[in-house]
C-alpha atoms as a PDB file:
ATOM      1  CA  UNK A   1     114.451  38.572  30.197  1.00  0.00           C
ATOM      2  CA  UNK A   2     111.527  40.811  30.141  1.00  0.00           C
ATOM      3  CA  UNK A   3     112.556  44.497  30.447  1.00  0.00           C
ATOM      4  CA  UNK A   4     110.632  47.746  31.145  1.00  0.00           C
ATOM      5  CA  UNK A   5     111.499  50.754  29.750  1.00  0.00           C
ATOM      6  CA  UNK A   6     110.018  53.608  31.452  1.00  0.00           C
ATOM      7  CA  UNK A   7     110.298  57.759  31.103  1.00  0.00           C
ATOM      8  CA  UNK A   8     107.833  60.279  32.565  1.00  0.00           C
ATOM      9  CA  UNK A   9     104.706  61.640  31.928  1.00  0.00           C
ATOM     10  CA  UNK A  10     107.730  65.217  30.407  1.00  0.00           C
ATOM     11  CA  UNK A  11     108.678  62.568  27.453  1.00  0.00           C
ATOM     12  CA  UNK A  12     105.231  64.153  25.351  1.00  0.00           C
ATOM     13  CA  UNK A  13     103.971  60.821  24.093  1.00  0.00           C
ATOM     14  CA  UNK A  14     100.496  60.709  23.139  1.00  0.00           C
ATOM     15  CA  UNK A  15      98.803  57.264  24.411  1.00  0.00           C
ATOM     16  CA  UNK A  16      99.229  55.786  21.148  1.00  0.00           C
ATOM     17  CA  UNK A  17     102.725  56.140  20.897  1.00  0.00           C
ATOM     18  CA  UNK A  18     103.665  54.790  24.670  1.00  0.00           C
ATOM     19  CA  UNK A  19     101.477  51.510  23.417  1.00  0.00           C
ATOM     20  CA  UNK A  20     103.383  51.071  20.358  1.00  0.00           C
ATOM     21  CA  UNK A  21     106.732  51.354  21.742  1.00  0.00           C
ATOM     22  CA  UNK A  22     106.081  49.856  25.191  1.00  0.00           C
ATOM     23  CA  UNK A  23     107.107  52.278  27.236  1.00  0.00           C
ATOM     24  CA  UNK A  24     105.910  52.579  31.114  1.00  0.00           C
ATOM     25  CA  UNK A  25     105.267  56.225  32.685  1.00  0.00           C
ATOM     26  CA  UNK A  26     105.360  57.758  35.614  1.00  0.00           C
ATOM     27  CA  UNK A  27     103.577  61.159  36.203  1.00  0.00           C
ATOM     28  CA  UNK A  28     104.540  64.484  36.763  1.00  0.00           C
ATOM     29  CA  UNK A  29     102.112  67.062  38.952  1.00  0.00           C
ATOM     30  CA  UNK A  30     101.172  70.354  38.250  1.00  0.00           C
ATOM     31  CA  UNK A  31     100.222  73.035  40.506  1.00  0.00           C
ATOM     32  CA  UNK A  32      97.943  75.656  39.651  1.00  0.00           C
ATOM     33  CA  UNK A  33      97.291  77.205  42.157  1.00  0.00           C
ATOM     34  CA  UNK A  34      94.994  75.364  45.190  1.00  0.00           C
ATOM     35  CA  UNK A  35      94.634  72.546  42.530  1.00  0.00           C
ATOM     36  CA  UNK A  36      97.260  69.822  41.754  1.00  0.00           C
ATOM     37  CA  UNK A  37      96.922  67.768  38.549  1.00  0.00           C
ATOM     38  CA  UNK A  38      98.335  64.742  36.692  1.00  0.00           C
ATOM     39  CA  UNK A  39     100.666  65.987  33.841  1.00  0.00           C
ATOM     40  CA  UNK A  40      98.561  64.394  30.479  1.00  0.00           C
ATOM     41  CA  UNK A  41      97.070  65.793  27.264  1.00  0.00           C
ATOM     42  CA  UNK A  42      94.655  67.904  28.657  1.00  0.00           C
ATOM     43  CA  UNK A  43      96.914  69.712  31.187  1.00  0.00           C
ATOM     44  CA  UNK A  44      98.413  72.283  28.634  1.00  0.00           C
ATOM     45  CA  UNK A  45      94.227  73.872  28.235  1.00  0.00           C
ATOM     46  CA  UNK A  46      94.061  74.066  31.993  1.00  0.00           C
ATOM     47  CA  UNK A  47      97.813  75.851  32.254  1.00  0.00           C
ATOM     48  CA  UNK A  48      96.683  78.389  29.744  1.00  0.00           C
ATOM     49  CA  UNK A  49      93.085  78.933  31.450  1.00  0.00           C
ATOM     50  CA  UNK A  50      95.026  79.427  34.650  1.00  0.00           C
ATOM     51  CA  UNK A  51      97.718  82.211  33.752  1.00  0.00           C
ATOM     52  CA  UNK A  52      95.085  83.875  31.937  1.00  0.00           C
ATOM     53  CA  UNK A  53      92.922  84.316  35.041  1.00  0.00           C
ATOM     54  CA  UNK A  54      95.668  84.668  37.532  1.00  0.00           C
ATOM     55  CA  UNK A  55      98.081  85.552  35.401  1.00  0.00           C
ATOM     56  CA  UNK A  56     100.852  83.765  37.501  1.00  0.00           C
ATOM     57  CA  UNK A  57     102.524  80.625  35.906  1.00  0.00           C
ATOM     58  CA  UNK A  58     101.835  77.202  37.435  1.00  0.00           C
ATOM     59  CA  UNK A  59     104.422  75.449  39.100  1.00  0.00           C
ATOM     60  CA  UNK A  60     105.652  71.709  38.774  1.00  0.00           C
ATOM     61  CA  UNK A  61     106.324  69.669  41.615  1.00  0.00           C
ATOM     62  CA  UNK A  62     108.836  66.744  41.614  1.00  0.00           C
ATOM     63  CA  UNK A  63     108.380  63.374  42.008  1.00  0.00           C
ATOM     64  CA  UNK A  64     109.896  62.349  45.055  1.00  0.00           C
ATOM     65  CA  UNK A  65     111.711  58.892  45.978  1.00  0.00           C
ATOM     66  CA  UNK A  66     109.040  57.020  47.822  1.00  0.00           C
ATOM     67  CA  UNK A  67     106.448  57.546  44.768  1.00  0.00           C
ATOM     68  CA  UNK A  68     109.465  56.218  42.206  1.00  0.00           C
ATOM     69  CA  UNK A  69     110.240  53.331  44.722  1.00  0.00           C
ATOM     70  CA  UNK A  70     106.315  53.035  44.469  1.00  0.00           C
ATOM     71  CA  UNK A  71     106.438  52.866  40.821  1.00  0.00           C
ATOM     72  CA  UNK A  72     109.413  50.751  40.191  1.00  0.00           C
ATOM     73  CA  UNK A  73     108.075  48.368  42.333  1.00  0.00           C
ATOM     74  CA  UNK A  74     105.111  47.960  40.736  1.00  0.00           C
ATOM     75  CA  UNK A  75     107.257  47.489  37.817  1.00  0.00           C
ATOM     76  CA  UNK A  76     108.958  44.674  39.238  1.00  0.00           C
ATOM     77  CA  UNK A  77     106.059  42.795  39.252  1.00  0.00           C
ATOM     78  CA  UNK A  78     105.468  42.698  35.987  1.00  0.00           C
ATOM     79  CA  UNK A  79     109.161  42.572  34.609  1.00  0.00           C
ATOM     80  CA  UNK A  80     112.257  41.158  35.394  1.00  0.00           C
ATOM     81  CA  UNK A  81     113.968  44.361  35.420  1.00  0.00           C
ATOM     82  CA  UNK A  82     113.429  48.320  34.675  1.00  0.00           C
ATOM     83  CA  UNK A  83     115.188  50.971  32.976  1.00  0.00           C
ATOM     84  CA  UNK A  84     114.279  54.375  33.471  1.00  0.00           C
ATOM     85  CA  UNK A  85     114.840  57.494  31.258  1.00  0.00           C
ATOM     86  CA  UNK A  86     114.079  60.658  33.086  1.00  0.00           C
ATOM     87  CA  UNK A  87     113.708  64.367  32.537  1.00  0.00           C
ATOM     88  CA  UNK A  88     117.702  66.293  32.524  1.00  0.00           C
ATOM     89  CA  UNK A  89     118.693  66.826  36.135  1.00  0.00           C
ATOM     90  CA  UNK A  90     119.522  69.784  35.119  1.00  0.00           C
ATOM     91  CA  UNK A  91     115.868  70.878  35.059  1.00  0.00           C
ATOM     92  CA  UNK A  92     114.670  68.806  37.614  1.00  0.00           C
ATOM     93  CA  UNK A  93     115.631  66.813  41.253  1.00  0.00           C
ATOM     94  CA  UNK A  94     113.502  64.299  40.125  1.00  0.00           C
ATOM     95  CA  UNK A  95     115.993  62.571  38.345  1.00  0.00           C
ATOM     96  CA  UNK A  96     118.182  62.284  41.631  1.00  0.00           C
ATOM     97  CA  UNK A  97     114.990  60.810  44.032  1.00  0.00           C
ATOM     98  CA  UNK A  98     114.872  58.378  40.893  1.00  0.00           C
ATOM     99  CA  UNK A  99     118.592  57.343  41.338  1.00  0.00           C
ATOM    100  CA  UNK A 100     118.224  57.083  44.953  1.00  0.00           C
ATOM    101  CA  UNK A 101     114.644  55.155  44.647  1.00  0.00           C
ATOM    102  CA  UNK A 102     116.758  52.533  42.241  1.00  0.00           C
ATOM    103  CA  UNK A 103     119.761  52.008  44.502  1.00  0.00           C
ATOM    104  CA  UNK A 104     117.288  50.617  47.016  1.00  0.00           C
ATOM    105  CA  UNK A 105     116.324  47.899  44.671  1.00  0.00           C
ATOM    106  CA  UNK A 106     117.571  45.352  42.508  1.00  0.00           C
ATOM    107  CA  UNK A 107     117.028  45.588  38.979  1.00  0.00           C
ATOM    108  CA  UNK A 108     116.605  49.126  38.143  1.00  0.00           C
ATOM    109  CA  UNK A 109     118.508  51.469  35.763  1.00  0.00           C
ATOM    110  CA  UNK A 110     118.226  54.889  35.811  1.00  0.00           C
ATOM    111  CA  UNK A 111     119.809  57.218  32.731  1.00  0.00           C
ATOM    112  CA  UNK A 112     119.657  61.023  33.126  1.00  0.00           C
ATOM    113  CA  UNK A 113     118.660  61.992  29.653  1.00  0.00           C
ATOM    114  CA  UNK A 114     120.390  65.268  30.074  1.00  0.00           C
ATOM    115  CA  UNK A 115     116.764  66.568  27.706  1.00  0.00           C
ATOM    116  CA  UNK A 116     113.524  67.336  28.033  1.00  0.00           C
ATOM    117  CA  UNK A 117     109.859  66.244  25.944  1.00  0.00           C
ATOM    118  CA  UNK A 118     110.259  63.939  22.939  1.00  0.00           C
ATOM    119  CA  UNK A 119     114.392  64.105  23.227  1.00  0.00           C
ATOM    120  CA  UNK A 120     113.725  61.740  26.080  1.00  0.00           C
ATOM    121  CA  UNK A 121     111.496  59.658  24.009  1.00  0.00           C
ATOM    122  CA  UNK A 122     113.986  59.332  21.435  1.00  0.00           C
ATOM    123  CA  UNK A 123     115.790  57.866  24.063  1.00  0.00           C
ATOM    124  CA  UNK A 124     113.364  55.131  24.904  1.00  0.00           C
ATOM    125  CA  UNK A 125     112.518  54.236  21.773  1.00  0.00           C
ATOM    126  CA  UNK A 126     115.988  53.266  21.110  1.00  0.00           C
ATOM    127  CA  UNK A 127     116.017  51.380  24.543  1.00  0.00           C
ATOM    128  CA  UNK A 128     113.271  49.374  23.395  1.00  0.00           C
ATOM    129  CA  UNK A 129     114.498  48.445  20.004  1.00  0.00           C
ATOM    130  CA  UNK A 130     117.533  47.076  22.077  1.00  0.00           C
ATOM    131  CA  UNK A 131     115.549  45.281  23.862  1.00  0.00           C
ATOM    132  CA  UNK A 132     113.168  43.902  21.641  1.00  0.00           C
ATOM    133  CA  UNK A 133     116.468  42.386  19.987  1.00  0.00           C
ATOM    134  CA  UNK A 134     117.106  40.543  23.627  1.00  0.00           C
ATOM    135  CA  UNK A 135     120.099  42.998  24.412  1.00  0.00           C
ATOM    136  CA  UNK A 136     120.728  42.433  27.762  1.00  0.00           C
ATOM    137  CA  UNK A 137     120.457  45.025  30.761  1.00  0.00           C
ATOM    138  CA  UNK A 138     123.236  46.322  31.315  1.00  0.00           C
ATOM    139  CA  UNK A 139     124.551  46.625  27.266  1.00  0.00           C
ATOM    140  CA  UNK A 140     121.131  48.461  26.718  1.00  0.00           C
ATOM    141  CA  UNK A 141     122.112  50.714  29.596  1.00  0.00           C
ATOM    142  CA  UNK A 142     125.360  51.418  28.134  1.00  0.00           C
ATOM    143  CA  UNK A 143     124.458  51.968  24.631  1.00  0.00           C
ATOM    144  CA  UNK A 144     121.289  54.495  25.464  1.00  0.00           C
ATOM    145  CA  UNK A 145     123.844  56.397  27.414  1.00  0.00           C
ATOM    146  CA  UNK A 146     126.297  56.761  24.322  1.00  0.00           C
ATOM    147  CA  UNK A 147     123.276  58.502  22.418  1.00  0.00           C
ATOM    148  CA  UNK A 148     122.318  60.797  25.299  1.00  0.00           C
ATOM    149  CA  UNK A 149     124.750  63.776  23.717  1.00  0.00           C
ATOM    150  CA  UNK A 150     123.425  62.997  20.090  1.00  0.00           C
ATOM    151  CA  UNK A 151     119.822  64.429  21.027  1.00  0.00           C
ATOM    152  CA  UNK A 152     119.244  67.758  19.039  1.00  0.00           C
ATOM    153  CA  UNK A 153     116.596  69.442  21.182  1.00  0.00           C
ATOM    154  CA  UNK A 154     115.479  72.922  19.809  1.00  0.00           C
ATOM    155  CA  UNK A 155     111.794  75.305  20.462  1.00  0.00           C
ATOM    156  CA  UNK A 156     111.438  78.311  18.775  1.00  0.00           C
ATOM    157  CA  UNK A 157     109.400  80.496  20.828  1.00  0.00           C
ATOM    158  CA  UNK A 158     106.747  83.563  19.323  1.00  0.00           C
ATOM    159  CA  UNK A 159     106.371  85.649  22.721  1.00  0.00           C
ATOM    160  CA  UNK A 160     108.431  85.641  25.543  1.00  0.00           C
ATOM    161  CA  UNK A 161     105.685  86.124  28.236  1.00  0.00           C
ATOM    162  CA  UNK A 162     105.717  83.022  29.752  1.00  0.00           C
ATOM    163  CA  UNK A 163     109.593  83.765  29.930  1.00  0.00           C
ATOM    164  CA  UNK A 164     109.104  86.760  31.616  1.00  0.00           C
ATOM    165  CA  UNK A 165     106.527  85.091  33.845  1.00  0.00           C
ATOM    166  CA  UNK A 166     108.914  82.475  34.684  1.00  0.00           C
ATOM    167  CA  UNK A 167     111.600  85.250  35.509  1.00  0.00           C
ATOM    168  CA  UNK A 168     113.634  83.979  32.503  1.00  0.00           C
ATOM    169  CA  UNK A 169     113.527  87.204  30.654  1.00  0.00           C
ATOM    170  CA  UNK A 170     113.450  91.510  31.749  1.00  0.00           C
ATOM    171  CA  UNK A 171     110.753  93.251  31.178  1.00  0.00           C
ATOM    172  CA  UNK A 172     112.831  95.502  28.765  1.00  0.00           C
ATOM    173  CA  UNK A 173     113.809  92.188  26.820  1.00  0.00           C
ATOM    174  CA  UNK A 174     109.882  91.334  26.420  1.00  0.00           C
ATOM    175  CA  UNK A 175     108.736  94.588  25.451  1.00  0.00           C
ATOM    176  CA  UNK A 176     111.613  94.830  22.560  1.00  0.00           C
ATOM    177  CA  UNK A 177     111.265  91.134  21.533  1.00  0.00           C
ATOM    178  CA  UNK A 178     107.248  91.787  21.316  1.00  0.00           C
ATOM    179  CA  UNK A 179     107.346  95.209  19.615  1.00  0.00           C
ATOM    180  CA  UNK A 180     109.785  93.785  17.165  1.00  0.00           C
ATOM    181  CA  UNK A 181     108.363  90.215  16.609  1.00  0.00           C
ATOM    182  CA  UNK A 182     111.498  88.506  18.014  1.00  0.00           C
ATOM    183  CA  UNK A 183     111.411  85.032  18.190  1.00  0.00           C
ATOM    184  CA  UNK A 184     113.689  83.416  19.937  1.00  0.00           C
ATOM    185  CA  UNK A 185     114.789  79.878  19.749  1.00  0.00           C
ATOM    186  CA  UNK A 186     115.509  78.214  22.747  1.00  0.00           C
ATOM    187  CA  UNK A 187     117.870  74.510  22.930  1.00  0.00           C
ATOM    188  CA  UNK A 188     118.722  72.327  25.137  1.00  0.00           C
ATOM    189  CA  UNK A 189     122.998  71.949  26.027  1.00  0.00           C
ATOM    190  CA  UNK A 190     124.775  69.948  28.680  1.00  0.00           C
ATOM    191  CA  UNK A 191     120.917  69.175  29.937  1.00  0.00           C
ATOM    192  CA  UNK A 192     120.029  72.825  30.380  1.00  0.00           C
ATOM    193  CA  UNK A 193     117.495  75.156  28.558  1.00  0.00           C
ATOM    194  CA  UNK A 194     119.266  78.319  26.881  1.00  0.00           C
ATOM    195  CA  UNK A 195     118.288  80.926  24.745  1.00  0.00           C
ATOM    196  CA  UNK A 196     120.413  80.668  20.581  1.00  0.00           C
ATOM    197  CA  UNK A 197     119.417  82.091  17.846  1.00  0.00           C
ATOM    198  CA  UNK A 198     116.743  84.940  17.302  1.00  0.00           C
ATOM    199  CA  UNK A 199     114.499  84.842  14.504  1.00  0.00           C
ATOM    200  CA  UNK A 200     111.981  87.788  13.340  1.00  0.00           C
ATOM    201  CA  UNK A 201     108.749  87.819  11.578  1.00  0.00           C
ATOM    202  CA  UNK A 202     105.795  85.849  11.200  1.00  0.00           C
ATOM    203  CA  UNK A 203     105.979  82.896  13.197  1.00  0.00           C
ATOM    204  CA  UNK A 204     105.223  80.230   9.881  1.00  0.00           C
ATOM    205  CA  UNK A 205     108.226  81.648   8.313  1.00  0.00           C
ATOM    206  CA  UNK A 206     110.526  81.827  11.350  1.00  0.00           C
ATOM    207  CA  UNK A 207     109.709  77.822  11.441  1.00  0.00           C
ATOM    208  CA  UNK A 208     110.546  77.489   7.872  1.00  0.00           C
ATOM    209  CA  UNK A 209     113.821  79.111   8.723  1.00  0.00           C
ATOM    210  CA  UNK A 210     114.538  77.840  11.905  1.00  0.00           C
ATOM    211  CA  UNK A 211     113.951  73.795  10.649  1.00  0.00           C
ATOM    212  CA  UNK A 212     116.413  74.886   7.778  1.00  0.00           C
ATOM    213  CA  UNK A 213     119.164  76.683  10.132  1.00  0.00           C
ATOM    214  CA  UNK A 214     119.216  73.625  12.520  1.00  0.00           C
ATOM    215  CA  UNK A 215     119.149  70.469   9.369  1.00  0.00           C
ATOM    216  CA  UNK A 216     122.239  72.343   8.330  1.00  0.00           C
ATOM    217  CA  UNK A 217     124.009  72.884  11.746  1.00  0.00           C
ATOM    218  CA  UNK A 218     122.788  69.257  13.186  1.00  0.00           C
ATOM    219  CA  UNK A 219     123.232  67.607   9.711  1.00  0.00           C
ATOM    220  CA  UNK A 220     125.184  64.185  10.915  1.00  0.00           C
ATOM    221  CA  UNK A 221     120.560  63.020  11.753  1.00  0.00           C
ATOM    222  CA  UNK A 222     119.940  59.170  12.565  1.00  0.00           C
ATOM    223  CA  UNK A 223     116.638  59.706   9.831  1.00  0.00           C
ATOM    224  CA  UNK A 224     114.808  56.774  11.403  1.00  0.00           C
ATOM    225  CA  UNK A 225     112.627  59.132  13.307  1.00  0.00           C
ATOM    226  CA  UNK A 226     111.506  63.135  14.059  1.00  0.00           C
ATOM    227  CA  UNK A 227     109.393  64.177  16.209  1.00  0.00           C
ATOM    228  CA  UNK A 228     107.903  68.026  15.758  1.00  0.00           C
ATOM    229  CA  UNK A 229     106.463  68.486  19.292  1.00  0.00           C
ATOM    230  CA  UNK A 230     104.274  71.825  19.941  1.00  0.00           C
ATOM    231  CA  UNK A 231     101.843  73.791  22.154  1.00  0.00           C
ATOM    232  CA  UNK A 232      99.857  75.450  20.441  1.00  0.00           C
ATOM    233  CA  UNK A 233     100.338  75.956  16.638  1.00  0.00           C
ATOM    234  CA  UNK A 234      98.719  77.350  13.821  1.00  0.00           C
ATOM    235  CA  UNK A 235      98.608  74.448  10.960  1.00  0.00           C
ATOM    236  CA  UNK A 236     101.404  75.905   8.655  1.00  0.00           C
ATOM    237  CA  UNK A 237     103.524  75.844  11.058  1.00  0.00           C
ATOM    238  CA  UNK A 238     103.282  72.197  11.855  1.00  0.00           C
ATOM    239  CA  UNK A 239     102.996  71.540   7.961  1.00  0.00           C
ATOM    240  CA  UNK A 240     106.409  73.862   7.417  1.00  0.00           C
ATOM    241  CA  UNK A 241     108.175  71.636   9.674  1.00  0.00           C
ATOM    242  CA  UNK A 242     106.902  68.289   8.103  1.00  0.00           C
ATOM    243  CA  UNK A 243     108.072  69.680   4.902  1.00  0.00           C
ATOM    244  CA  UNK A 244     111.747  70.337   6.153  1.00  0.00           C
ATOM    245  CA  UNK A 245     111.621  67.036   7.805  1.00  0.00           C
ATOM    246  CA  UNK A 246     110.372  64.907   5.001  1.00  0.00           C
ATOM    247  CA  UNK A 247     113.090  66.917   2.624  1.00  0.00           C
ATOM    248  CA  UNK A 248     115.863  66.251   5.083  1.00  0.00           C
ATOM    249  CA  UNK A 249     114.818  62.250   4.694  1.00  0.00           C
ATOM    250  CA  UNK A 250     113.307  61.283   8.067  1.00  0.00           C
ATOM    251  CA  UNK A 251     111.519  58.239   7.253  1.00  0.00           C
ATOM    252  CA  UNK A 252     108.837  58.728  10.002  1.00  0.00           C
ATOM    253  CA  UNK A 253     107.648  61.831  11.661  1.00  0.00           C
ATOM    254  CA  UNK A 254     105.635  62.404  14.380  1.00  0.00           C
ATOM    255  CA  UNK A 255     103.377  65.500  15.791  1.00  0.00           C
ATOM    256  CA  UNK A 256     103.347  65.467  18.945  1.00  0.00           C
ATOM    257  CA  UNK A 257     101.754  67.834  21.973  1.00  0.00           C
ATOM    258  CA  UNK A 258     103.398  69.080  24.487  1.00  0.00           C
ATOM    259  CA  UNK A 259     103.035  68.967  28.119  1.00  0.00           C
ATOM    260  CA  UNK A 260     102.974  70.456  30.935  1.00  0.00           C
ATOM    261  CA  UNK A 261     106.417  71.023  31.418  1.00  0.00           C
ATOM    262  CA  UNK A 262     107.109  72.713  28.124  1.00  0.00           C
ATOM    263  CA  UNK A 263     103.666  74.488  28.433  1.00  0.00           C
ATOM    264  CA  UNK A 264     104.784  76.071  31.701  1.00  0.00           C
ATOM    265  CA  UNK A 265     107.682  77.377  30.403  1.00  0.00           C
ATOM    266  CA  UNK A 266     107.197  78.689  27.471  1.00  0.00           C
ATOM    267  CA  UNK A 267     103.352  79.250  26.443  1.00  0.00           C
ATOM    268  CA  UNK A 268     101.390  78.853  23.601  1.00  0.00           C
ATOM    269  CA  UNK A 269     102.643  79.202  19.819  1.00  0.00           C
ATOM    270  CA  UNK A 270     106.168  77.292  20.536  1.00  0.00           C
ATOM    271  CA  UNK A 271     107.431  74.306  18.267  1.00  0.00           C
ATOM    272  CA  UNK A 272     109.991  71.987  18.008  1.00  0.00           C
ATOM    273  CA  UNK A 273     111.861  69.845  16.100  1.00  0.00           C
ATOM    274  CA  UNK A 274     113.644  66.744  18.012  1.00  0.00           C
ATOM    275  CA  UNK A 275     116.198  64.061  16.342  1.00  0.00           C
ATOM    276  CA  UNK A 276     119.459  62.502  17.098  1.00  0.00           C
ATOM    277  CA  UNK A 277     122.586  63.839  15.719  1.00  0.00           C
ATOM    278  CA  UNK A 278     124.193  60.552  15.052  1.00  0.00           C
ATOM    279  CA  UNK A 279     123.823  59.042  11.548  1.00  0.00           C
ATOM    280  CA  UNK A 280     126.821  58.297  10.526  1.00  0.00           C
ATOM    281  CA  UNK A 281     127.023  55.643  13.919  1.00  0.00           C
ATOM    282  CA  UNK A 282     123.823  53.887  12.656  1.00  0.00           C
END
């Protein structure tokens, strides 16, 4: 049986990566302002040009059910049947016009990945092993779901304006967290984004710190694969976390950028490192 596994454009794959693991996409929009765009690599440029010159956030609009019934079916054609990893639905009613969209067809899985950018990824690259091993359906379905809680999702954060911005943060908070180099570090639990620990200093050594705080809290890692997904970044960071991650034992790492949907949320400077918590299972 030939099996698609598809995500959205929020998984934070690069082209390269979606070929190699043969994963399908479907693509979020973003709106800034009288323009809509395709969420892809060069969106991130055009969402910091925009709040710059407006300086209003953009805003992401949902795919709705007739455009995944679209998709799906257009799948359909191509395989025999489709399983879809989506954005949390706790961020998103896209996830829920993707459920609905399925219902009305044969053939089609959808799993909430209760996570966001390359934690959904993670997802679908362990999909496709499955099914490059000629799992069926319906035990890949099961088993993806059983890692869904394993994801350890994590961004730490150098300013909180896009926060602010987004109306995820006071004024007061912003002002103190600026004045005293706060970073914050922001995870992803039960499919929501919330704020955890708070780091301060120069943003290269908060990463140092933060990759070494979360190895030892999330310290059970399947060390297959990492993924250190970014906006913006200056190159120690991205080499601090590679460190960490190649001392921890990950056995492949990727860099990855960000999307829109991170982007939008929380701005430029922000970095994270993505694995699942599950070693001792695999």
């Amino acid at each position: 049986m030939k099996i698609a596994i598809s995500t959205e454009s929020t998984c934070d794959l690069p082209r390269d990566l979606l070929d190699k693991y043969k994963l399908e996409t479907i693509a979020y929009s973003i709106i800034l302002g009288d323009e809509i765009v395709e969420d892809d690599a060069s969106v991130p440029a055009k969402i910091f040009e925009f709040v710059e010159q407006t300086k209003k956030l953009p805003q992401t609009s949902a795919i709705n059910e007739e455009q995944y019934k679209e998709y799906f079916k257009s799948l359909l054609e191509k395989y025999d049947a489709v399983i879809h990893i989506s954005l949390s639905s706790g961020l998103t009613s896209s996830t829920a016009h993707a459920i609905t969209a399925a219902e009305a067809l044969k053939n089609v899985h959808v799993i909430d990945s209760k996570s966001l950018s390359t934690g959904i990824a993670l997802l679908c690259i362990y999909a496709r092993e499955l099914a490059d091993k000629g799992e069926s359906v319906e035990s890949i379905v099961e088993k993806v779901k059983s890692r869904v809680d394993a994801v350890q999702a994590s961004f730490i954060v150098e300013r909180l304006d896009y926060l602010y911005k987004g109306g995820r943060c006071s004024k007061l908070a912003l002002f103190g967290a600026n004045l005293l180099k706060i970073r914050p570090q922001i995870v992803v639990k039960d499919g929501f984004m919330s704020p955890a620990k708070k780091y301060r200093g120069k943003i290269e050594k908060v990463i140092k710190d933060y990759c070494a705080d979360t190895l030892e809290e999330f310290n059970n890692a399947d060390k297959k694969i990492a993924f250190i997904t970014h906006t913006t970044t200056t190159p120690e960071m991205i080499e601090n976390a590679k460190v960490a991650l190649a001392g921890a034992g990950f056995k492949e790492i990727y860099d990855t950028t960000a999307g829109g949907t991170i982007t939008a949320h929380c701005g430029e400077h922000v970095l994270g490192i993505l694995y699942l918590n599950d070693g001792d299972k695999f």
